[in-house]
N, C-alpha and C. Protein backbone atom coordinates (compact mmCIF):
# COMPACT_ATOMS: atom_id res chain seq x y z
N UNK A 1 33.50 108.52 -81.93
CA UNK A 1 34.87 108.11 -82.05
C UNK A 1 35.15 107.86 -83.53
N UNK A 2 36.26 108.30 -83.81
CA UNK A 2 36.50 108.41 -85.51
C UNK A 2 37.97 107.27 -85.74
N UNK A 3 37.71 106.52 -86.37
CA UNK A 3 39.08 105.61 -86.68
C UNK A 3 39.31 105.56 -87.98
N UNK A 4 40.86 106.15 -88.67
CA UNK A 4 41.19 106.16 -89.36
C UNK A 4 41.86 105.13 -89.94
N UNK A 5 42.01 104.83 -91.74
CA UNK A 5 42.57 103.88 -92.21
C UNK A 5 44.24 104.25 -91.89
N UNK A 6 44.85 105.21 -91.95
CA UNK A 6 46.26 105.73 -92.09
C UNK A 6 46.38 106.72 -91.06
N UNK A 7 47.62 106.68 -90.35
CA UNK A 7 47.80 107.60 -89.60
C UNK A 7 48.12 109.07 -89.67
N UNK A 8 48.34 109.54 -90.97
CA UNK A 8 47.44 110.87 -91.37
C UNK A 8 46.36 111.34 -91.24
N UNK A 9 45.24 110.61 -90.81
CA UNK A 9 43.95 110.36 -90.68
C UNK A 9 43.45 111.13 -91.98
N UNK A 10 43.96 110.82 -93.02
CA UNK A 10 42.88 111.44 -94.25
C UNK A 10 41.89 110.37 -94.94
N UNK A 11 42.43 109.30 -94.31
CA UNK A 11 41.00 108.54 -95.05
C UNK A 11 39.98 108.00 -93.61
N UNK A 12 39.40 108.52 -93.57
CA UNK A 12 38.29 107.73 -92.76
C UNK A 12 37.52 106.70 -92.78
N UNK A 13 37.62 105.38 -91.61
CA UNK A 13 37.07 104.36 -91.92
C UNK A 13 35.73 103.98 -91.26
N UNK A 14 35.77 104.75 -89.93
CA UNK A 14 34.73 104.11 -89.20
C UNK A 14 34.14 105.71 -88.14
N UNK A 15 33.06 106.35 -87.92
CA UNK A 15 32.53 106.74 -86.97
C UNK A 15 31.57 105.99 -85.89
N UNK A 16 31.62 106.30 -84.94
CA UNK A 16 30.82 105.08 -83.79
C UNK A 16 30.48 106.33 -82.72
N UNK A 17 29.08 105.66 -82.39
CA UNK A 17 28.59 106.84 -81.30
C UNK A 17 29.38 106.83 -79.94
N UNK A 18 29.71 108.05 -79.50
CA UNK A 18 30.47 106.90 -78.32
C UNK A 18 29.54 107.43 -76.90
N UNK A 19 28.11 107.82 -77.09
CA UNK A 19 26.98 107.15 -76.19
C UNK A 19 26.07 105.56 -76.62
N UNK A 20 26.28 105.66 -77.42
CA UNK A 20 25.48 104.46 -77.65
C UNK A 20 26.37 103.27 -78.10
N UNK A 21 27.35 103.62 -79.16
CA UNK A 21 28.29 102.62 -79.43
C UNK A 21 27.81 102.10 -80.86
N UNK A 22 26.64 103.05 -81.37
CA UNK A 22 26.56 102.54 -82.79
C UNK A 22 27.34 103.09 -84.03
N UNK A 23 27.72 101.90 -84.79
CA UNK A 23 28.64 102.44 -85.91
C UNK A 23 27.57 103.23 -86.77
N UNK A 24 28.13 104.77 -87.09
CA UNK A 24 27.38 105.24 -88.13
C UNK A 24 27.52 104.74 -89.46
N UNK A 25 26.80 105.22 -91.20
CA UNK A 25 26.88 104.70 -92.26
C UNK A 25 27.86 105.56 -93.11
N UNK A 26 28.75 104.72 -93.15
CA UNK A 26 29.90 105.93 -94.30
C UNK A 26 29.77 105.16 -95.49
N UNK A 27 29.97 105.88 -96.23
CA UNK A 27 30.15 105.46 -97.64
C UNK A 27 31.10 105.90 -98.04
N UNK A 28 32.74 105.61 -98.61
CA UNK A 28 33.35 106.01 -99.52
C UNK A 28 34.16 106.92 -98.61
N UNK A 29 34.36 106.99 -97.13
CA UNK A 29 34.83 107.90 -95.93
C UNK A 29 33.83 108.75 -96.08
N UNK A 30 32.30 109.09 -96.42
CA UNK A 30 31.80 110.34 -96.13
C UNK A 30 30.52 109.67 -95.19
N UNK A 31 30.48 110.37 -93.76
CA UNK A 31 29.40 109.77 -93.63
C UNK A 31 27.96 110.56 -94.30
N UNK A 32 26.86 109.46 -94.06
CA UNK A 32 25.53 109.41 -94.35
C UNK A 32 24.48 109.38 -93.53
N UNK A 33 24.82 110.12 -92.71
CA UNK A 33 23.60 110.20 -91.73
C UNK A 33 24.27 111.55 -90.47
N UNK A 34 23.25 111.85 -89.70
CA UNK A 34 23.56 113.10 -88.72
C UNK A 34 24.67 112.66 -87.64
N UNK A 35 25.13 113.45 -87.55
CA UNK A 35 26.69 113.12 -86.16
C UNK A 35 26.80 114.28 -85.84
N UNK A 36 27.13 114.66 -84.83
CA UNK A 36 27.40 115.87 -84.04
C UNK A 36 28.89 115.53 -83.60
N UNK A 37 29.91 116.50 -84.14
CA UNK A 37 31.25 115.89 -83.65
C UNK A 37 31.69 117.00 -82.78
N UNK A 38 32.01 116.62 -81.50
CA UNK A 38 32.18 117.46 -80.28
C UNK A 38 34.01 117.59 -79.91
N UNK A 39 34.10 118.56 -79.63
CA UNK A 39 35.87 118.69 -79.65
C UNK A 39 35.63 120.37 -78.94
N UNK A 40 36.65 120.00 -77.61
CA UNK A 40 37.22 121.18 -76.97
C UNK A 40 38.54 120.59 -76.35
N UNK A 41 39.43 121.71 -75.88
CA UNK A 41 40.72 121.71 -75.58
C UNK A 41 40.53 122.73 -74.54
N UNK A 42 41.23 121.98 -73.09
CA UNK A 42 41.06 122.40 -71.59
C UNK A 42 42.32 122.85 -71.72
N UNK A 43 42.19 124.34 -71.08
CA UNK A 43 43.07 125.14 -70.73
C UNK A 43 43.03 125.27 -69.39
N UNK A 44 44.20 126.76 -69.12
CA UNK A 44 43.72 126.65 -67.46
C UNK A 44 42.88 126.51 -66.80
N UNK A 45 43.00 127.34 -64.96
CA UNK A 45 41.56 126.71 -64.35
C UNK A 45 40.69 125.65 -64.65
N UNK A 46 41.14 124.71 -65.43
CA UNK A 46 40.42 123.43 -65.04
C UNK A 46 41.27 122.09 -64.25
N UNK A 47 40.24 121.02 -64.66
CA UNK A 47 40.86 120.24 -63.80
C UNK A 47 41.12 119.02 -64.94
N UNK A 48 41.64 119.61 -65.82
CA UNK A 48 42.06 119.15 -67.56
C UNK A 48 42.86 119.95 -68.22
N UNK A 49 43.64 120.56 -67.44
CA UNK A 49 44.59 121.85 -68.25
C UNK A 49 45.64 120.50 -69.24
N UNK A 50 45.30 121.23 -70.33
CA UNK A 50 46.31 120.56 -70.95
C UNK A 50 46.04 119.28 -72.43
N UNK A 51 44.55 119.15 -72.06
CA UNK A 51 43.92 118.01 -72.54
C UNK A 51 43.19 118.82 -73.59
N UNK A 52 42.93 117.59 -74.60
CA UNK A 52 41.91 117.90 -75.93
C UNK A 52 41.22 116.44 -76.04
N UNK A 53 39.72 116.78 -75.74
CA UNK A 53 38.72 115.99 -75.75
C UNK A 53 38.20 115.85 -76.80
N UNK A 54 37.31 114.93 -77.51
CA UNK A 54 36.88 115.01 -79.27
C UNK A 54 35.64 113.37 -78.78
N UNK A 55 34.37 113.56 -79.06
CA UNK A 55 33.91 112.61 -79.67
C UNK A 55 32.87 112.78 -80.49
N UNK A 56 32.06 111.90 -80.77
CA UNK A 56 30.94 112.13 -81.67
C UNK A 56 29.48 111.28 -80.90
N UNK A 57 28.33 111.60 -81.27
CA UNK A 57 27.34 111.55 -81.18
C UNK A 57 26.23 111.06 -82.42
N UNK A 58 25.41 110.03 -82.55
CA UNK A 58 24.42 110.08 -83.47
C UNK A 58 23.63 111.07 -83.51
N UNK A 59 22.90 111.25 -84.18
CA UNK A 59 21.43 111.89 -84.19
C UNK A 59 20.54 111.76 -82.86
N UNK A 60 19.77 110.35 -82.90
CA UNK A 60 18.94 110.11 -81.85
C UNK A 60 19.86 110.62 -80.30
N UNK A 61 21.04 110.52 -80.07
CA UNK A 61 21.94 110.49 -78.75
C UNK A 61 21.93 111.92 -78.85
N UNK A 62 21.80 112.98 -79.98
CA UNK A 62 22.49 114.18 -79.45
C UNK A 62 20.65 114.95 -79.46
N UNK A 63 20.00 114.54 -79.97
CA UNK A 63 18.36 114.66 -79.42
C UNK A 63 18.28 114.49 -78.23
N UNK A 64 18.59 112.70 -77.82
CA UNK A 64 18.17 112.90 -76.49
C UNK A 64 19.60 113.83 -75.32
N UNK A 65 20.21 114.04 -75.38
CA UNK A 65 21.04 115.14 -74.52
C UNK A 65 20.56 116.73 -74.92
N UNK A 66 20.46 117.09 -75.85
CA UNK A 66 19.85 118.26 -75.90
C UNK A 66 18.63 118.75 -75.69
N UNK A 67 17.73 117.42 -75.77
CA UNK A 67 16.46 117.56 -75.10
C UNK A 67 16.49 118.19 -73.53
N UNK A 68 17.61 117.33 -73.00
CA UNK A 68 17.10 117.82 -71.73
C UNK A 68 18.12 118.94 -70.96
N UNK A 69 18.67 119.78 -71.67
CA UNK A 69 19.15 120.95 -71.45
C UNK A 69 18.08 121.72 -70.79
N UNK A 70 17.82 122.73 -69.61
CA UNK A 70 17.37 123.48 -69.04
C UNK A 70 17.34 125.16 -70.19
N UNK A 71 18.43 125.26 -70.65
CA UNK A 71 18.42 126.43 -72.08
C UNK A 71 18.71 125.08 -73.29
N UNK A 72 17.83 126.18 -74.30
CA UNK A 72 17.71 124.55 -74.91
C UNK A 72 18.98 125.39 -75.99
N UNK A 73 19.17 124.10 -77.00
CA UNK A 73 20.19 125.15 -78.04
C UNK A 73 19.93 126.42 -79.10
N UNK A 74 21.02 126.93 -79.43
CA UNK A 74 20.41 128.42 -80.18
C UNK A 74 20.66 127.32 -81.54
N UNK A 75 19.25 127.59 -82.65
CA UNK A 75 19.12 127.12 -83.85
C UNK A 75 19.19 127.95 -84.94
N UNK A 76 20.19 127.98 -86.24
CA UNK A 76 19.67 128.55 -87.70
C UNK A 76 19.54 127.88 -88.09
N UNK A 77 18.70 128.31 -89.17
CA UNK A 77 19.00 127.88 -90.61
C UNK A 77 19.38 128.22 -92.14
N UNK A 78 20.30 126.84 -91.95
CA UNK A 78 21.41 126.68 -92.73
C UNK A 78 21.00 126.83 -94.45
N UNK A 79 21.85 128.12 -95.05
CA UNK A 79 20.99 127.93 -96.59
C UNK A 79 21.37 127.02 -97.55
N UNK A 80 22.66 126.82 -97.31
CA UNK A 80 23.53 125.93 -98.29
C UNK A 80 23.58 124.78 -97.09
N UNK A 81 23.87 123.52 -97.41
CA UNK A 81 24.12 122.04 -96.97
C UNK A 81 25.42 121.75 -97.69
N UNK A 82 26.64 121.77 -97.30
CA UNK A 82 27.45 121.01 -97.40
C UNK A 82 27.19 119.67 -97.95
């Protein structure tokens, strides 16, 4: 979950896991540590037409959910780091 200082949301104040509920470490609005930020928008045939979902994940929380995927995830690697 991402909470902004201004309702432009260009400054960022706070990320928080929203499995675990821990605040991640930002510095300066950038965070400092791993987050997985999850966002899709339900279209038809569902039972969410219409809706746009968004949260975030720590590190350890998106380990343990991807751990236990049956296909696990497809991995590169990344040459440049943002």
């Amino acid at each position: 979950m991402r909470l902004y200082a201004d309702s432009e949301k260009r400054t960022l104040e706070k990320i928080v896991c929203n499995q675990c509920g821990r605040e991640l470490k930002l510095e300066n609005g950038i965070v400092q540590e791993g987050v997985f930020q999850g966002e899709t928008r339900f279209g038809y045939f569902s039972g969410k037409d219409g809706e746009r979902h968004s949260f975030d994940l720590c590190e350890e929380c998106y380990d343990r959910l991807t751990g236990s995927f049956l296909v696990p995830v497809t991995m590169e690697e990344e040459l440049e780091l943002l």
